[in-house]
Protein backbone atom coordinates (compact mmCIF):
# COMPACT_ATOMS: atom_id res chain seq x y z
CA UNK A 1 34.81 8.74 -8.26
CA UNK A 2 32.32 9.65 -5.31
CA UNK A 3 29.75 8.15 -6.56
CA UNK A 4 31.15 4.46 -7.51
CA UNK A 5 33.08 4.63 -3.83
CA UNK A 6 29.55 5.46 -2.11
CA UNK A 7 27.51 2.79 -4.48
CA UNK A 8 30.90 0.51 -3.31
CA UNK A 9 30.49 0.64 -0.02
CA UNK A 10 26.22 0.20 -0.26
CA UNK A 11 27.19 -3.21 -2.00
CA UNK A 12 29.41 -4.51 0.04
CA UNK A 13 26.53 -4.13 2.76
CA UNK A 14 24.45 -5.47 1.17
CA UNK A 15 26.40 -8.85 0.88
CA UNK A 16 28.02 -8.97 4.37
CA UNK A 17 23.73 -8.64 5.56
CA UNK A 18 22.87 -11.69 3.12
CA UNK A 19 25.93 -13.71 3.69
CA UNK A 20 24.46 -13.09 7.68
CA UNK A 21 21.42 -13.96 7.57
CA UNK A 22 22.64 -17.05 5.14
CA UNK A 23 24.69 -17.97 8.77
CA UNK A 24 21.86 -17.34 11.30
CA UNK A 25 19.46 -19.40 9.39
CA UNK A 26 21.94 -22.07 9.55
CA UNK A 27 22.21 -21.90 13.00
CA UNK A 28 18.87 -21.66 13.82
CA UNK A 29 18.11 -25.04 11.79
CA UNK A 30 20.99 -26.34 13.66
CA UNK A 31 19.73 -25.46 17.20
CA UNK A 32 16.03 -26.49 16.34
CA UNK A 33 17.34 -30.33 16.28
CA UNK A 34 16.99 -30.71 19.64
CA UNK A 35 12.78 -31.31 19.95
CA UNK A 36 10.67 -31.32 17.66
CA UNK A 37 8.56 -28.44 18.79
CA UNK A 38 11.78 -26.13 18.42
CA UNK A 39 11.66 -27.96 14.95
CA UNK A 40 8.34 -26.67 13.67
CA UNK A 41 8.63 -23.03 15.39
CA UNK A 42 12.24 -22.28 13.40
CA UNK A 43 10.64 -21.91 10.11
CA UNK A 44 8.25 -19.46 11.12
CA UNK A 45 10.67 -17.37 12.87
CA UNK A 46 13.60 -17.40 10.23
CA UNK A 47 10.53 -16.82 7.53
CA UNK A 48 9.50 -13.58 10.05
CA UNK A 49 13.33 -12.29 10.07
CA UNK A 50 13.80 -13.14 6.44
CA UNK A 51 11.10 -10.74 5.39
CA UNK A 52 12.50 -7.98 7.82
CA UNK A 53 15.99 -8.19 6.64
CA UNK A 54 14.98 -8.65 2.73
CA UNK A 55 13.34 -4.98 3.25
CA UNK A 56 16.45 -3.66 4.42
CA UNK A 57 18.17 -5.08 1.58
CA UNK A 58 15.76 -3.47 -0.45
CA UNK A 59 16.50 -0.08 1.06
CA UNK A 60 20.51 -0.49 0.94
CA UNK A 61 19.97 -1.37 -2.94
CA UNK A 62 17.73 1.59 -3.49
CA UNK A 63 20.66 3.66 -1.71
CA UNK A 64 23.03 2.31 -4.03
CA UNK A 65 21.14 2.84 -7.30
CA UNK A 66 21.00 6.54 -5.94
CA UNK A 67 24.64 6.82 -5.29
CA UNK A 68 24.82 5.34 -8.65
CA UNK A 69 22.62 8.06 -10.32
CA UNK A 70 24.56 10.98 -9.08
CA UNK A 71 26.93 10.23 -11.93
CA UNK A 72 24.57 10.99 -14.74
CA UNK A 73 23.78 14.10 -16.25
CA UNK A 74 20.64 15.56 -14.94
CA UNK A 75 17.86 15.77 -17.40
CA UNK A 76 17.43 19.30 -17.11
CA UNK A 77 20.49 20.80 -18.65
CA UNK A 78 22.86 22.86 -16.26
CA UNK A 79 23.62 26.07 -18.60
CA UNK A 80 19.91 27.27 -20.12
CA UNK A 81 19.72 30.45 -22.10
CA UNK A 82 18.76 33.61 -20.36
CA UNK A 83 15.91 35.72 -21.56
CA UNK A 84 16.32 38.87 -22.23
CA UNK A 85 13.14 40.40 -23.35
CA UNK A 86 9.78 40.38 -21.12
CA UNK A 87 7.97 37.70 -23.45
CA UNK A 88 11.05 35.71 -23.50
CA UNK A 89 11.17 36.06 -19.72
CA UNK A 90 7.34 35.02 -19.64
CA UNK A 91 7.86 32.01 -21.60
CA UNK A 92 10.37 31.00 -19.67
CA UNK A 93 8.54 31.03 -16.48
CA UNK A 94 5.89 28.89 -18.08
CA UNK A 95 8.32 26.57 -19.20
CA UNK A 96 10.00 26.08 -15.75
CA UNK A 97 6.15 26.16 -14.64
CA UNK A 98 5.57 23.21 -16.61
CA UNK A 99 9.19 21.45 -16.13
CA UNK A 100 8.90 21.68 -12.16
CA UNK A 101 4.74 21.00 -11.42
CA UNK A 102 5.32 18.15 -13.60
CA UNK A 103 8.23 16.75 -11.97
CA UNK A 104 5.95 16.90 -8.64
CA UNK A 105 3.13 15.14 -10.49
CA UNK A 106 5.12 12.47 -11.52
CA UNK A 107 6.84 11.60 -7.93
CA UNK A 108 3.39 11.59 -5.99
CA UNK A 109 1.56 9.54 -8.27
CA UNK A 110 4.70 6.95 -8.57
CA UNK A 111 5.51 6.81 -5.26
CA UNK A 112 2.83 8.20 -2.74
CA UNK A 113 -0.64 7.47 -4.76
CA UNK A 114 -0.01 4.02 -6.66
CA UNK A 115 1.32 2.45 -3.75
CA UNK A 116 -1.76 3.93 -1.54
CA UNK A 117 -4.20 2.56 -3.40
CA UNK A 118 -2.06 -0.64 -3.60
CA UNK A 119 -2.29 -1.03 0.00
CA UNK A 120 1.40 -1.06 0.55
CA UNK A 121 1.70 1.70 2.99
CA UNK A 122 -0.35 -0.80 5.29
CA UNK A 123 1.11 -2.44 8.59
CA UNK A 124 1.86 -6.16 7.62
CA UNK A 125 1.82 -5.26 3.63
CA UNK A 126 4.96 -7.01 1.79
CA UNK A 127 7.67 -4.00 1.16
CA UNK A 128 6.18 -1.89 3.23
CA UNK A 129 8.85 -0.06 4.52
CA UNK A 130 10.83 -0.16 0.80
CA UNK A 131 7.56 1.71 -0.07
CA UNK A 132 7.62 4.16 2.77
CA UNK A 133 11.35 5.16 2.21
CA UNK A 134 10.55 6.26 -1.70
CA UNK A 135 7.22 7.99 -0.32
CA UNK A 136 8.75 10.10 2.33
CA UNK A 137 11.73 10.93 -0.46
CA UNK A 138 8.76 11.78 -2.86
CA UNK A 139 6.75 13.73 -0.85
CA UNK A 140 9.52 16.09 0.02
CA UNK A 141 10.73 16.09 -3.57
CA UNK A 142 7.09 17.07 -4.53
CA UNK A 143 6.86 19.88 -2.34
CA UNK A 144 10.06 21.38 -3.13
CA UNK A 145 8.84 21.20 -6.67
CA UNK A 146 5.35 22.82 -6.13
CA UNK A 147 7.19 25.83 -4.40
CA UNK A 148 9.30 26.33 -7.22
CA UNK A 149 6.68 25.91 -10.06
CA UNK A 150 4.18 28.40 -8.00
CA UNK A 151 7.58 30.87 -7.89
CA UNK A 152 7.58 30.00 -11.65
CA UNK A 153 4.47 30.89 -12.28
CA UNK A 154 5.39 34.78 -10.97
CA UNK A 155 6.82 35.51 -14.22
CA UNK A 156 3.46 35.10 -16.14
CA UNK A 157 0.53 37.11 -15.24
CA UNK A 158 -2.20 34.73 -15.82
CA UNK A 159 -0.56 32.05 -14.32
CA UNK A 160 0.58 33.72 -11.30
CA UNK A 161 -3.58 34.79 -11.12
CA UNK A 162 -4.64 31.16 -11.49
CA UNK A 163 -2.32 29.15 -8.87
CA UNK A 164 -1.88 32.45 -6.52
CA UNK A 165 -5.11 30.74 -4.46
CA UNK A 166 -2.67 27.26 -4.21
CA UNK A 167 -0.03 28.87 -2.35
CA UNK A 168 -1.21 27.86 0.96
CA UNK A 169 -1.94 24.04 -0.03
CA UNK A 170 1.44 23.98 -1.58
CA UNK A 171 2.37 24.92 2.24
CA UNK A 172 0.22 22.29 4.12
CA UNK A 173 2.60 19.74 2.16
CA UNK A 174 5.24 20.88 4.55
CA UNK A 175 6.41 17.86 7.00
CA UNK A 176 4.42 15.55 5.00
CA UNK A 177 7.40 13.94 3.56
CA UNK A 178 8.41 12.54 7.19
CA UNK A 179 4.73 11.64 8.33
CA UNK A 180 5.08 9.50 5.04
CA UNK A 181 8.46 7.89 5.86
CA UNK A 182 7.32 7.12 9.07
CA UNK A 183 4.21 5.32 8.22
CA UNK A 184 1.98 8.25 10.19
CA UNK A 185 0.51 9.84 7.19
CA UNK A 186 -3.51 9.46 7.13
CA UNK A 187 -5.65 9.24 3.96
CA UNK A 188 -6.59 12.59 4.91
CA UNK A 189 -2.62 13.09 3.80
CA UNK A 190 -2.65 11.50 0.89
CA UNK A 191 -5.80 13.36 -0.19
CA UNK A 192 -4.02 16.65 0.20
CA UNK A 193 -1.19 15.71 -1.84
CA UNK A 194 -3.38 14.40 -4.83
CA UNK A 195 -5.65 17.76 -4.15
CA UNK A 196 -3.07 19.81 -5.00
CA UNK A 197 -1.49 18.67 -7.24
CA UNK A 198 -4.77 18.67 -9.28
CA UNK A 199 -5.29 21.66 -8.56
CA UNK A 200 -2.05 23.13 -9.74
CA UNK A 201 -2.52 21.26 -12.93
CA UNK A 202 -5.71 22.80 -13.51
CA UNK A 203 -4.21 26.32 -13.01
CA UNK A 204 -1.76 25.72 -15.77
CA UNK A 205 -4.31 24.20 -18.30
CA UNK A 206 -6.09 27.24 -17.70
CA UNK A 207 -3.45 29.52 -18.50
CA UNK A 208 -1.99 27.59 -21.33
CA UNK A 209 1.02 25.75 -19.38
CA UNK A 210 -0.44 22.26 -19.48
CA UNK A 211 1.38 20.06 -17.04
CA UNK A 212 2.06 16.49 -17.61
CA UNK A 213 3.38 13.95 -15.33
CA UNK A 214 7.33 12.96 -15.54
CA UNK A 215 8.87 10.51 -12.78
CA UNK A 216 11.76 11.93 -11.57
CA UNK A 217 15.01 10.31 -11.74
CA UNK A 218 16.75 8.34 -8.77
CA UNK A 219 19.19 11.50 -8.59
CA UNK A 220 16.82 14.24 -8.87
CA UNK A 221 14.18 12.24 -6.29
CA UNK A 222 17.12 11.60 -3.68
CA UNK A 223 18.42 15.35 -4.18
CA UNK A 224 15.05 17.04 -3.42
């Protein structure tokens, strides 16, 4: 199957790195015998790459539990019944509404917010480029989601009324996805994000489509 050959292959990186670094700290103690200067400066500098290459690892495994996760069914079932008359078409939209500004919710306060606060988007912070990966995959997830729930909300008049003036926040989110991966997104960035998406929950309590946050899967996160 696709998906056990990729999540394969991300495993069998994932030991030939560790049985690697396993050999170059070796060496390294090896070589350090010589003085004992060179003795007392090895630790710091395996300790240094050991922390580099244990993020990586961390990556490759969070590649592999997404390979992994193609193979399950998505939560959000594939053949959905199609309405027919206008209030079944209106409570649709507010359902999808609902389904995809949630989805958003969930994925920026997981992986963009919590970790903010937690200081782990911060140069020198332990996992911080684990951290950055699932922020950058979040924040374009979350977008992608807020443009579909604000198409969503279309179908309902007094939806489409309340979250019409959250269009163009929804479009400022654009890009931010990549400033997060990169480690270049400000707190100014991470205030927009949390902005709107209060803002888009507020809509929809207002309208009667409250939205409550769900974390995305692995498969739905790495699929946008």
């Amino acid at each position: 199957m696709p998906g056990t050959s990729r999540l394969r292959r991300a495993l069998t990186a994932l030991l030939v790195s560790t049985a690697l670094v396993a050999g170059g700290t070796a060496c390294s103690s090896s070589g350090a015998a010589g003085s004992r200067g060179q003795r007392e400066a090895v630790p710091v500098s395996v300790a240094a790459q050991q922390a580099v290459v244990d993020e990586a690892l961390a990556a490759q495994v969070f590649a592999a539990e997404a390979a992994a996760a193609q193979e399950v069914t998505d939560e959000v079932p594939a053949a959905e019944p199609t309405p027919s008359t206008p209030a079944e078409k209106q409570k649709f939209s507010k359902a999808r509404f609902v389904a995809n500004a949630g989805l958003a919710a969930g994925a920026t306060y997981q992986w963009i917010i919590k970790p903010y606060r937690a200081g782990k988007f911060k140069k020198g912070a332990k996992g911080r480029t684990f951290a950055l990966i699932k922020a950058g995959l979040a924040g374009a997830f979350a977008y992608n989601r807020l443009k579909a729930a604000a198409e969503n909300a279309k179908g309902d008049p007094l939806l489409s009324k309340a979250v019409a003036p959250l269009t163009a926040g929804i479009a400022s989110l654009k890009g931010l996805g990549s400033k997060l991966r990169k480690g270049d997104a400000s707190d100014g960035d991470i205030g927009s994000f949390e902005g709107v998406i209060n803002g888009v929950k507020d809509a929809g309590q207002g309208a009667g489509a409250t939205v409550t946050d769900k974390v995305p899967s692995l498969s739905q996160l790495n699929g946008g």
